[in-house]
Protein backbone atom coordinates (compact mmCIF):
# COMPACT_ATOMS: atom_id res chain seq x y z
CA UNK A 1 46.64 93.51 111.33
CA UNK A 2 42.97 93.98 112.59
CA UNK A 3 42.50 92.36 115.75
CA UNK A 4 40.27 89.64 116.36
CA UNK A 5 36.89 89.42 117.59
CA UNK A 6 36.82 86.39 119.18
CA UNK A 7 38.91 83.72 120.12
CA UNK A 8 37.63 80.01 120.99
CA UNK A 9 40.65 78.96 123.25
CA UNK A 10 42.25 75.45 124.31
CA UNK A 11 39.44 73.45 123.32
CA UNK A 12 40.48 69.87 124.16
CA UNK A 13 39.45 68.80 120.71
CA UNK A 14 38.69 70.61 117.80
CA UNK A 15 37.45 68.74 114.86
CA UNK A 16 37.89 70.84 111.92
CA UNK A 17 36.66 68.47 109.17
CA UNK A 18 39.12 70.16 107.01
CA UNK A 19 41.18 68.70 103.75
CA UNK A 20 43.48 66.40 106.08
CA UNK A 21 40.12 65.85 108.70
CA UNK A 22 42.41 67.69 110.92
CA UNK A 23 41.00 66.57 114.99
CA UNK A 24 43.20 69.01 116.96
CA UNK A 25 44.42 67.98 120.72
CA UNK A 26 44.30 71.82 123.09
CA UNK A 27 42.79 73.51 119.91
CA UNK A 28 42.29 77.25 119.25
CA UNK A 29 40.17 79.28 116.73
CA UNK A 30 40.65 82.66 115.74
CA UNK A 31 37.35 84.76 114.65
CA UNK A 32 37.73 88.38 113.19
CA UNK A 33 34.54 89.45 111.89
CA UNK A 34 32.41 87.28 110.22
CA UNK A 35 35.46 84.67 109.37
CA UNK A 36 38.02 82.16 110.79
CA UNK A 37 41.25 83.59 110.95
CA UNK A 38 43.41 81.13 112.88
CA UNK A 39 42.93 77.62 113.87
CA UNK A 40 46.21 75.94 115.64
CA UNK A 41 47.08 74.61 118.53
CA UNK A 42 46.36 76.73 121.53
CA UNK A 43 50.46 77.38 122.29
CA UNK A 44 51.15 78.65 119.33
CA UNK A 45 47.93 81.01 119.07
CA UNK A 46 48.40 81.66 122.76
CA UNK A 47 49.39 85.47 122.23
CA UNK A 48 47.15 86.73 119.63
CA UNK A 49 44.72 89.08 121.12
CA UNK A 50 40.54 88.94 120.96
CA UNK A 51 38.15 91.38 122.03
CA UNK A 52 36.35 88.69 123.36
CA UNK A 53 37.68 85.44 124.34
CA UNK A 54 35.96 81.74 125.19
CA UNK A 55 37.14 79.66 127.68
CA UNK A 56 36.92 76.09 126.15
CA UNK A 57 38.88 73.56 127.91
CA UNK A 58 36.79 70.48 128.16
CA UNK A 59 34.29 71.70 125.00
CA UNK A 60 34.70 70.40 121.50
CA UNK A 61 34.82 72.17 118.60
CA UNK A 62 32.97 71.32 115.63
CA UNK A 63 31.75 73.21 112.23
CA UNK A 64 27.82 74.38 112.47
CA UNK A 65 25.90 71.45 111.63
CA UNK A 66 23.95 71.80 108.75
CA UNK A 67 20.20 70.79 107.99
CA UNK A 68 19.32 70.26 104.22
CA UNK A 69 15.63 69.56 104.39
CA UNK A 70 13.18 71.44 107.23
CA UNK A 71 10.12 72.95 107.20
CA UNK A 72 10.26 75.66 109.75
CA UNK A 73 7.15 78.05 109.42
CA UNK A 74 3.94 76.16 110.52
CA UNK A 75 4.85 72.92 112.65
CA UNK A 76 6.13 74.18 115.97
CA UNK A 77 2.48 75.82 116.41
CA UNK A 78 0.67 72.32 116.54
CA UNK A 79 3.49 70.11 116.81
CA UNK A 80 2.69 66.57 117.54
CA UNK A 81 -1.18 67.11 117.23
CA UNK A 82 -1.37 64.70 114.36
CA UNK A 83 -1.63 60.75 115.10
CA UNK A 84 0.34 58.08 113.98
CA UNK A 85 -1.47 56.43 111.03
CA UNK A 86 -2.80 59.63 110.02
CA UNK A 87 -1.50 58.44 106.52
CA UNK A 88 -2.57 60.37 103.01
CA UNK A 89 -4.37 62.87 105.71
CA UNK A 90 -1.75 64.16 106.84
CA UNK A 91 -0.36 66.38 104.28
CA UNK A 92 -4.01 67.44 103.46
CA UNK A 93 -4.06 69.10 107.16
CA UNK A 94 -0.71 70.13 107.57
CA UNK A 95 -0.96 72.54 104.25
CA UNK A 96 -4.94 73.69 105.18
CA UNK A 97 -3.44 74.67 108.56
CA UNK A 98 -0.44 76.74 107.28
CA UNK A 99 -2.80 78.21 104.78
CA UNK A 100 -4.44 79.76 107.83
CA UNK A 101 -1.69 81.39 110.00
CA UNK A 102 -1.26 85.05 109.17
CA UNK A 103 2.45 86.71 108.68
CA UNK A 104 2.73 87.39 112.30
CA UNK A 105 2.31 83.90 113.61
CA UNK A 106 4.45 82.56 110.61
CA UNK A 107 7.18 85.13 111.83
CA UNK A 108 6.39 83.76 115.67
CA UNK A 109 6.71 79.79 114.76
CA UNK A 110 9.93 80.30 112.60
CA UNK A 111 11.59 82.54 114.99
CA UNK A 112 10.51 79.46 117.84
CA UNK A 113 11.87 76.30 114.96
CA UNK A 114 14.82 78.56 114.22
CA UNK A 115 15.71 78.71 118.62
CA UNK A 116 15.57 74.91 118.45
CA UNK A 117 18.10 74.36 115.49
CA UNK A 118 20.52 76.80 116.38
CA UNK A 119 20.37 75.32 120.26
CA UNK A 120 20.92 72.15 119.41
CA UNK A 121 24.03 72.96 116.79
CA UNK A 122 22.12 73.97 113.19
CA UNK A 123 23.75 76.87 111.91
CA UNK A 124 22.27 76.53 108.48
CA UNK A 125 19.35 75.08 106.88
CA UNK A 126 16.91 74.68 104.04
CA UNK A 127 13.20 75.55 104.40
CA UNK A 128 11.85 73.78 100.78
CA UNK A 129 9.55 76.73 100.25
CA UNK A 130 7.07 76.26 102.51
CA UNK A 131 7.31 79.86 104.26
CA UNK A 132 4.14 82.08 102.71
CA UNK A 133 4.85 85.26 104.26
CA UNK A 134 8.90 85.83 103.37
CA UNK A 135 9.24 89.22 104.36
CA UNK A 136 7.56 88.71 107.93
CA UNK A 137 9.85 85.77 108.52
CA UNK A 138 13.31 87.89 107.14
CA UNK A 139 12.72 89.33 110.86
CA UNK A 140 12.95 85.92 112.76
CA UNK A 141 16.23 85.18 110.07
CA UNK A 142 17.94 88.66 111.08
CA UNK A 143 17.08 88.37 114.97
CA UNK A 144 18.31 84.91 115.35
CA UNK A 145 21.52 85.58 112.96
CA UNK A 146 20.68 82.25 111.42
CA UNK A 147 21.97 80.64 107.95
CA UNK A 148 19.09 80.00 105.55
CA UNK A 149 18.37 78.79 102.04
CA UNK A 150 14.98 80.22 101.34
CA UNK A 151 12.32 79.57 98.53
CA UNK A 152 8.50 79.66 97.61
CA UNK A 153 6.87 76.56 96.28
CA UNK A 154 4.88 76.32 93.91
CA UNK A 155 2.75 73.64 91.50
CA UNK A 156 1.07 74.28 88.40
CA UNK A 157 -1.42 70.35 88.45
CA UNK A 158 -4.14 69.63 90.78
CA UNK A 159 -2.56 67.70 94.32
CA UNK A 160 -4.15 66.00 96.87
CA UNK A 161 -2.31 67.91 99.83
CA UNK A 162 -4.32 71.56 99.67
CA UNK A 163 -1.42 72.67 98.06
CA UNK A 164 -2.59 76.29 95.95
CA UNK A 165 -2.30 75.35 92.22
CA UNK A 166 -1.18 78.06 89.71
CA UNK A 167 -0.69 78.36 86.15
CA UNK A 168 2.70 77.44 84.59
CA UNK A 169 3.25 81.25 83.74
CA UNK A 170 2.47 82.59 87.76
CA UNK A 171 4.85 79.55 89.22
CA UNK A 172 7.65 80.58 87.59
CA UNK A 173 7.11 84.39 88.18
CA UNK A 174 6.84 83.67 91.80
CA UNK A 175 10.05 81.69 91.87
CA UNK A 176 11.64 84.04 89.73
CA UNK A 177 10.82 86.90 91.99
CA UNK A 178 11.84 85.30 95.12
CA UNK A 179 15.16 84.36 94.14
CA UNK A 180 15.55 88.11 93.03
CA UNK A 181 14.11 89.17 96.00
CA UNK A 182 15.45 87.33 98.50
CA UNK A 183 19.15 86.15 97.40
CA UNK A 184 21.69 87.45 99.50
CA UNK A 185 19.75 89.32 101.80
CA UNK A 186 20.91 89.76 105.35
CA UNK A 187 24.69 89.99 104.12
CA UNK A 188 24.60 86.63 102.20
CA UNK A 189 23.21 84.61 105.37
CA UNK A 190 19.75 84.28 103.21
CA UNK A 191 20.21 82.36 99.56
CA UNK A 192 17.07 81.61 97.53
CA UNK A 193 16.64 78.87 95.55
CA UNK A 194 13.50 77.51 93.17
CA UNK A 195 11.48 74.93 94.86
CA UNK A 196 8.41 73.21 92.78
CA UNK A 197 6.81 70.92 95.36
CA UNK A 198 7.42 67.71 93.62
CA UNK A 199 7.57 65.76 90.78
CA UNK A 200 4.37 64.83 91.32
CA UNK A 201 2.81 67.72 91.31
CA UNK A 202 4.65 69.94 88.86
CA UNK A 203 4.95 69.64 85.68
CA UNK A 204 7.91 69.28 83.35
CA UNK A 205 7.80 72.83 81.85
CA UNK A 206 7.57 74.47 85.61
CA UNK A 207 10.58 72.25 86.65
CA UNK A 208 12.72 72.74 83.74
CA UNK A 209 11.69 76.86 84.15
CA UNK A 210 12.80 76.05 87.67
CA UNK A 211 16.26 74.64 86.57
CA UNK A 212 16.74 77.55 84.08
CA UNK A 213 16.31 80.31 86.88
CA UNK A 214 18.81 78.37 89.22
CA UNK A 215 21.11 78.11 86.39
CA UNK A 216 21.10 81.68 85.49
CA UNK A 217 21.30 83.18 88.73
CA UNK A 218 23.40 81.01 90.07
CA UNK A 219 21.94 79.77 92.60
CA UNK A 220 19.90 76.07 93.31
CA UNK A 221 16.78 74.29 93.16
CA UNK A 222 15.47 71.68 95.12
CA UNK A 223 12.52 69.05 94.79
CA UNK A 224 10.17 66.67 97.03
CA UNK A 225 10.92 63.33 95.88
CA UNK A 226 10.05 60.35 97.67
CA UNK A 227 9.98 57.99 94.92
CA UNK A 228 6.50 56.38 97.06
CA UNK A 229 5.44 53.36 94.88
CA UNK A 230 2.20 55.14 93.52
CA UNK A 231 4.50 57.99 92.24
CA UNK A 232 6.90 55.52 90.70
CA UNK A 233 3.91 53.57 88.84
CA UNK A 234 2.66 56.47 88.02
CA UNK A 235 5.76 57.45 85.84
CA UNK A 236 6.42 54.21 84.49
CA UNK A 237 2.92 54.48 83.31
CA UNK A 238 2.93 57.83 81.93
CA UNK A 239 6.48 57.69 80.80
CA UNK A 240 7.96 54.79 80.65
CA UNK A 241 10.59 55.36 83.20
CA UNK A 242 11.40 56.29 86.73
CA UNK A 243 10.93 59.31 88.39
CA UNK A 244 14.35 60.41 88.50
CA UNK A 245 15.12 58.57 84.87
CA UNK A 246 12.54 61.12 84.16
CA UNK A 247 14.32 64.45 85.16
CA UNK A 248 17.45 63.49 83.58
CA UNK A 249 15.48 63.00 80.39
CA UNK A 250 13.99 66.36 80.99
CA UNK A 251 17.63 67.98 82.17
CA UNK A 252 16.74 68.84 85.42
CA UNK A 253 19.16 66.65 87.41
CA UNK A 254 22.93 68.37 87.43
CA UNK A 255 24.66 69.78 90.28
CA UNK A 256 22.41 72.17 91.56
CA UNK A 257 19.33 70.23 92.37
CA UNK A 258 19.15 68.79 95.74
CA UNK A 259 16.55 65.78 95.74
CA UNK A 260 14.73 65.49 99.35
CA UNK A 261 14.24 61.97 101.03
CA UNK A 262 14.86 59.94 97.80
CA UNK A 263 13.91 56.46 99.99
CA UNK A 264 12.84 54.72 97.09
CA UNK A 265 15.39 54.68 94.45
CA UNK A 266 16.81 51.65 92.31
CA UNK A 267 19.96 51.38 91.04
CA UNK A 268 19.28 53.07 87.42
CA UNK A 269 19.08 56.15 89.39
CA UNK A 270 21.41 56.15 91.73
CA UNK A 271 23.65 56.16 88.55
CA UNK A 272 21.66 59.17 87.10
CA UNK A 273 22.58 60.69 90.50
CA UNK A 274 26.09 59.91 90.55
CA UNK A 275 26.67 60.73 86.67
CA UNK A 276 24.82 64.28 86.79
CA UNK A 277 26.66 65.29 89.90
CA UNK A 278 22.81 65.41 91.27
CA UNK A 279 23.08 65.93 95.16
CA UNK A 280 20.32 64.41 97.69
CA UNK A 281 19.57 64.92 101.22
CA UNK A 282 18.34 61.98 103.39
CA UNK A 283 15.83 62.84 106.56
CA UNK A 284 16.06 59.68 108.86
CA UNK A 285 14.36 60.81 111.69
CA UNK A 286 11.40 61.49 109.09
CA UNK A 287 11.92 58.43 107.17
CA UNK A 288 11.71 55.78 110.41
CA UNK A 289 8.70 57.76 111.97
CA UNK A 290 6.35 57.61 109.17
CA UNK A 291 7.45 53.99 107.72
CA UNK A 292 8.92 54.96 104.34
CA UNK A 293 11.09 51.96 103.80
CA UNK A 294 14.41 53.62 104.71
CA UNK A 295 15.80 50.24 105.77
CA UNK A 296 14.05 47.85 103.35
CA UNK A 297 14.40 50.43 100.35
CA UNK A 298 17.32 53.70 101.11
CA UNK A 299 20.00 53.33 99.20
CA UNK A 300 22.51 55.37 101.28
CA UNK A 301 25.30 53.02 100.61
CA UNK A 302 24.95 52.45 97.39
CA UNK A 303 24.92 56.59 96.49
CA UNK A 304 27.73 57.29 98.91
CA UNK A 305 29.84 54.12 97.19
CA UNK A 306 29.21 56.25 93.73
CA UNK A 307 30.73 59.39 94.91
CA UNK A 308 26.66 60.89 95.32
CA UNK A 309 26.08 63.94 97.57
CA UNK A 310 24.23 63.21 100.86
CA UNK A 311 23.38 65.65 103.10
CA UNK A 312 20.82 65.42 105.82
CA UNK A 313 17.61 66.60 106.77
CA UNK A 314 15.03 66.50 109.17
CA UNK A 315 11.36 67.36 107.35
CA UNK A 316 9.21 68.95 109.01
CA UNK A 317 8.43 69.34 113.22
CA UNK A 318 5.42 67.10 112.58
CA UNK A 319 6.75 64.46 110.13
CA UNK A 320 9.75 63.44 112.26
CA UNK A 321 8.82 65.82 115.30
CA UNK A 322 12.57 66.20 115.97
CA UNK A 323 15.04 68.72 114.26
CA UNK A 324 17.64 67.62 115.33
CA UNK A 325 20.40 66.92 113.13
CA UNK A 326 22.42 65.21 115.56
CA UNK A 327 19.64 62.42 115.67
CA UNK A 328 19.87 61.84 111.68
CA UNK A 329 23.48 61.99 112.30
CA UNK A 330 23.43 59.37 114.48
CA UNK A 331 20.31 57.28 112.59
CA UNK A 332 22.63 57.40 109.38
CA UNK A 333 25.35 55.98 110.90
CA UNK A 334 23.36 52.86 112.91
CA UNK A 335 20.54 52.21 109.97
CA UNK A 336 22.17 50.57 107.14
CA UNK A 337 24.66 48.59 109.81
CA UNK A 338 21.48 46.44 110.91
CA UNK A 339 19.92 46.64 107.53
CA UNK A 340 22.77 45.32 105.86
CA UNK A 341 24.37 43.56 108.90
CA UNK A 342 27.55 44.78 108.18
CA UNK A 343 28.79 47.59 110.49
CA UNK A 344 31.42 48.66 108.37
CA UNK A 345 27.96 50.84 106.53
CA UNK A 346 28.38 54.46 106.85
CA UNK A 347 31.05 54.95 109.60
CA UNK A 348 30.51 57.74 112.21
CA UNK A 349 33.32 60.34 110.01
CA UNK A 350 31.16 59.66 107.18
CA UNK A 351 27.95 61.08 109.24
CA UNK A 352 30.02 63.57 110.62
CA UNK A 353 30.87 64.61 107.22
CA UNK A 354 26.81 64.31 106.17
CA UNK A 355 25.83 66.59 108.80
CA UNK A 356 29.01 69.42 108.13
CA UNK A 357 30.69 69.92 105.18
CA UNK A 358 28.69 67.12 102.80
CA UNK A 359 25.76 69.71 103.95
CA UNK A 360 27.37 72.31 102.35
CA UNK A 361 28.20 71.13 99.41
CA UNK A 362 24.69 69.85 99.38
CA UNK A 363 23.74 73.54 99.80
CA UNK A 364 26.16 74.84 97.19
CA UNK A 365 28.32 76.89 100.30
CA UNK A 366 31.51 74.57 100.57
CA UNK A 367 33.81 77.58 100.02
CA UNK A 368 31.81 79.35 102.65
CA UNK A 369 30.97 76.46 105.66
CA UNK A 370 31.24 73.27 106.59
CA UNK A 371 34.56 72.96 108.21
CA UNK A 372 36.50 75.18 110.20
CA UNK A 373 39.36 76.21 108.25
CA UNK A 374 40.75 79.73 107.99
CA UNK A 375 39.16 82.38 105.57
CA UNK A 376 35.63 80.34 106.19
CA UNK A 377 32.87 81.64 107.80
CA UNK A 378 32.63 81.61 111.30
CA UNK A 379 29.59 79.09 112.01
CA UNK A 380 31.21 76.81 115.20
CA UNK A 381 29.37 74.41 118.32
CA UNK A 382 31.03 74.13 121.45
CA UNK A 383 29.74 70.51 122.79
CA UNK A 384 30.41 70.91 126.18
CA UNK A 385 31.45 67.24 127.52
CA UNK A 386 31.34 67.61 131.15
CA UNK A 387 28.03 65.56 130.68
CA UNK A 388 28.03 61.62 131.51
CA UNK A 389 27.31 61.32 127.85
CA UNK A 390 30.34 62.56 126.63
CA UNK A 391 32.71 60.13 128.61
CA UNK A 392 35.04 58.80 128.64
CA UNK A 393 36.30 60.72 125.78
CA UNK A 394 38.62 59.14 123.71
CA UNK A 395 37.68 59.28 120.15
CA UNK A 396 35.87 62.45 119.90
CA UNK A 397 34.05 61.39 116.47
CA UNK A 398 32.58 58.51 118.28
CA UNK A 399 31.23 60.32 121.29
CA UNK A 400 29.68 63.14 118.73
CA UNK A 401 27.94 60.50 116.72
CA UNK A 402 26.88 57.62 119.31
CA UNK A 403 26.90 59.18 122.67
CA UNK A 404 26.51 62.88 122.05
CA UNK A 405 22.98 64.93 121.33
CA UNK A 406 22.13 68.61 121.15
CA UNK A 407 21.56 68.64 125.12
CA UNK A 408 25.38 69.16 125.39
CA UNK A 409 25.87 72.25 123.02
CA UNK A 410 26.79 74.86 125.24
CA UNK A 411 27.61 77.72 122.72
CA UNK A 412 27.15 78.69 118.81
CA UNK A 413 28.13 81.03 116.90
CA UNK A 414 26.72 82.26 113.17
CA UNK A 415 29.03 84.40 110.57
CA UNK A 416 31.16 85.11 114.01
CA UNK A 417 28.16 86.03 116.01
CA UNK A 418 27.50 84.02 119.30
CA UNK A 419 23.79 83.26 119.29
CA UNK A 420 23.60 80.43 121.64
CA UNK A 421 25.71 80.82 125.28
CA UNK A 422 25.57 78.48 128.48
CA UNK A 423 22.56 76.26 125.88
CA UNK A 424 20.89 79.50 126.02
CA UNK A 425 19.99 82.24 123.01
CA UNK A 426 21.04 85.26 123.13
CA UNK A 427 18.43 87.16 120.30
CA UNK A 428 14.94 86.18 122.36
CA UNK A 429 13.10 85.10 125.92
CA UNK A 430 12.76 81.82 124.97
CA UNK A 431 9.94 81.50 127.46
CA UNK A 432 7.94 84.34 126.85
CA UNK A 433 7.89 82.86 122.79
CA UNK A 434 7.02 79.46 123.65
CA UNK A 435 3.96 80.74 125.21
CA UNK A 436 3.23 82.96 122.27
CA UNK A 437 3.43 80.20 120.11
CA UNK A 438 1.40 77.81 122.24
CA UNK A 439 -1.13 80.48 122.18
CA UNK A 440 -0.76 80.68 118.39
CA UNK A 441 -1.35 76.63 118.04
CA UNK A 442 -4.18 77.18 120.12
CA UNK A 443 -6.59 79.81 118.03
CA UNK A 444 -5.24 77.78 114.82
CA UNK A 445 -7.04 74.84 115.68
CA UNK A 446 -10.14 76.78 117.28
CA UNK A 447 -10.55 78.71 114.00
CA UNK A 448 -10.21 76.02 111.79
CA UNK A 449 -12.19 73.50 113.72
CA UNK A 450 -9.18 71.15 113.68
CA UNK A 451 -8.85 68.59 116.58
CA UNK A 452 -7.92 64.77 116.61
CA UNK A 453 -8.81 62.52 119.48
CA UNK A 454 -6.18 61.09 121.41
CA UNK A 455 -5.54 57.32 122.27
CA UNK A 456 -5.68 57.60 125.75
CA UNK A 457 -8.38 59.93 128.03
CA UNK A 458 -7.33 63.65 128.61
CA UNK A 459 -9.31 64.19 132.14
């Protein structure tokens, strides 16, 4: 038998999130290539052999956590320049300044976004098309040894948000030549889906092209939809019903089509959800920051009490500023106990289970991630809890969701590749790119004459 690669040894817990929601006591994992090969109980793994082996007494061991929803290719350059109440300006800017930044500063910012997930746990994620230059960023993807779903998005009606319109015909050749381009690159880390901005600003012949390309290469698509008030008027008016009543009727929903934010549904369509198998990722830490109702309006319980697929997300480094998915973890779990006031809403397993291997099957990768079970891939944190945070450690679930945040990941590893070691990458000077990218933020602004006073005096 090949030997192994690496071998993750006497963890004190590892929580495998597998079939039975295994949480194993003095835990080992087995890694040969790219895969899990063993995970037992560190006595009975105790003799098989690694070319490289981790001490991990006192760490736990959890799947990669998984991010359904971030925009990773523009933010980090002028992250947290934008105020508060902003409002319908934001958008506007945000788009007009990633218009602006050539391939090598898109490659720069990713590669910077990309450091931050995978330090703080993300193994995989979803940028919803937002990336312009693709084949500059592929570099930051293979450096980093990151998990991505990629996409371009397009819209074929006039927007508000400086979003390029294109015709019909041109949208769907650009999707169509991503996804053909891009799917399965870097040894199956990269998967490309089709990503039309939004209901809003697409039209029904673009989305249903959209659906048709998923469903024929087999492969997903995924949509902006907020349901905001003046986009659910405006379908009622136009159509007569709902936003998402509207894409059933049009035969977009189905399993493959992952619905981003989805704050303001009603009942009526958390059924369409739940009886087209439709799958939906929440982003909390977006949601709360820029007043969307998520309390007054999500419908989290509801869709998880129908069988609905929720995975979560984070948006974008200036919606929510934080990428973090142990923060919508943990906001998933506490929101809907106070909304409701009932804390039996959306127990910490069940965020767990958002953030890991509800992710995946968000992403369409449950065979592949999600859980550490043997033949998967090998995407693992070690959460090192010799950190005040983490004690006393009883109930490891609990700690990871209320106590725990990414400060206490101490190593990750990607398709059996550690790319995070001591809370430190491995693939870049993290230092040395922070200052690029400041420097990047900086001429972006100069050369678009973008600037926004602040509150209080800068002297």
């Amino acid at each position: 038998m090949e030997e192994a690669t690496l071998k993750i040894e006497g963890a004190r817990f590892v929580l495998t999130v597998d079939p039975l929601r295994r949480i194993i006591r003095d835990g080992t994992v087995v890694v040969r290539g790219s895969r899990i090969a063993m995970v037992g109980k560190a006595s009975e793994l105790a003799e098989v052999p690694a070319d490289r082996v981790i001490d991990a007494r006192e760490m736990v061991v959890t799947p990669g956590l998984i991010n359904c929803h971030m925009h990773i290719s523009y933010a980090h350059a002028v992250r947290g320049v934008f105020p508060d109440d902003l409002g319908g300006d934001y958008l506007p800017n945000v788009f007009r300044l990633q218009g602006e930044m050539t391939p090598l500063e898109e490659y720069q910012t990713s590669l910077l976004a990309i450091t931050e997930l995978l330090k703080y746990g993300t193994t995989c994620f979803l940028d919803p098309g937002s990336t312009k230059h693709l084949d500059a960023c592929l570099k930051a993807y293979e450096e980093s040894g990151c998990r991505i779903v990629v996409g371009t998005h397009v819209v074929d009606l006039p927007n508000l948000v400086n979003v390029p319109v294109s015709s019909t015909s041109a949208a769907i050749a650009a999707m169509e030549r991503t996804v053909r381009e891009y799917d399965g690159a870097l040894e199956g880390r990269v998967r490309a889906w089709t990503m039309p901005l939004s209901a809003d600003e697409a039209s029904a012949e673009l989305m249903m092209a959209a659906k048709g390309i998923a469903d024929s290469h087999g492969t997903g698509m995924t949509l902006h939809l907020a349901n905001a008030p003046a986009s659910v008027q405006a379908h009622l008016d136009r159509y007569g019903k709902r936003p998402v009543q509207r894409l059933e009727e049009i035969g977009v929903l189905g399993p493959n089509l992952l619905l981003s934010h989805a704050v303001g549904l009603d009942d009526a369509e958390v059924d369409c959800l739940a009886r087209t198998g439709t799958k939906v990722v929440m982003c909390p830490t977006a949601a709360v920051k820029n007043g969307m109702g998520t309390t007054a309006k999500g419908k989290l319980p509801e869709m998880l009490e129908r069988g609905v697929c929720v995975g979560l997300g984070v948006d974008a480094p200036n919606a929510s500023n934080v990428v973090e998915v142990m923060r919508s973890m943990y906001l998933a779990a506490v929101l809907y106990k106070d909304a409701r006031q009932d804390v039996s809403q959306v127990p910490a397993e069940k965020a767990l289970e958002m953030a890991t291997i509800d992710g995946a099957e968000a992403l369409g990768l449950r065979d592949e991630i999600g859980s550490v079970e043997e033949g998967k891939k090998a995407d693992l944190v070690l959460f090192d809890t010799r950190r005040p945070e983490w004690r006393s450690i009883f109930n490891p679930v609990n700690n990871l969701v209320y106590n725990a945040d990414g400060r206490s990941v101490h190593t990750v590893v990607v398709d059996g590749r550690v790319v995070v070691e001591g809370g430190r990458p491995t693939f870049v000077d993290e230092w040395e790119l922070i200052q690029k990218v400041q420097a990047v933020g900086e001429d972006l602004l100069a050369r678009t004459g973008t600037s926004f006073p602040q509150r209080w005096p800068v002297v």
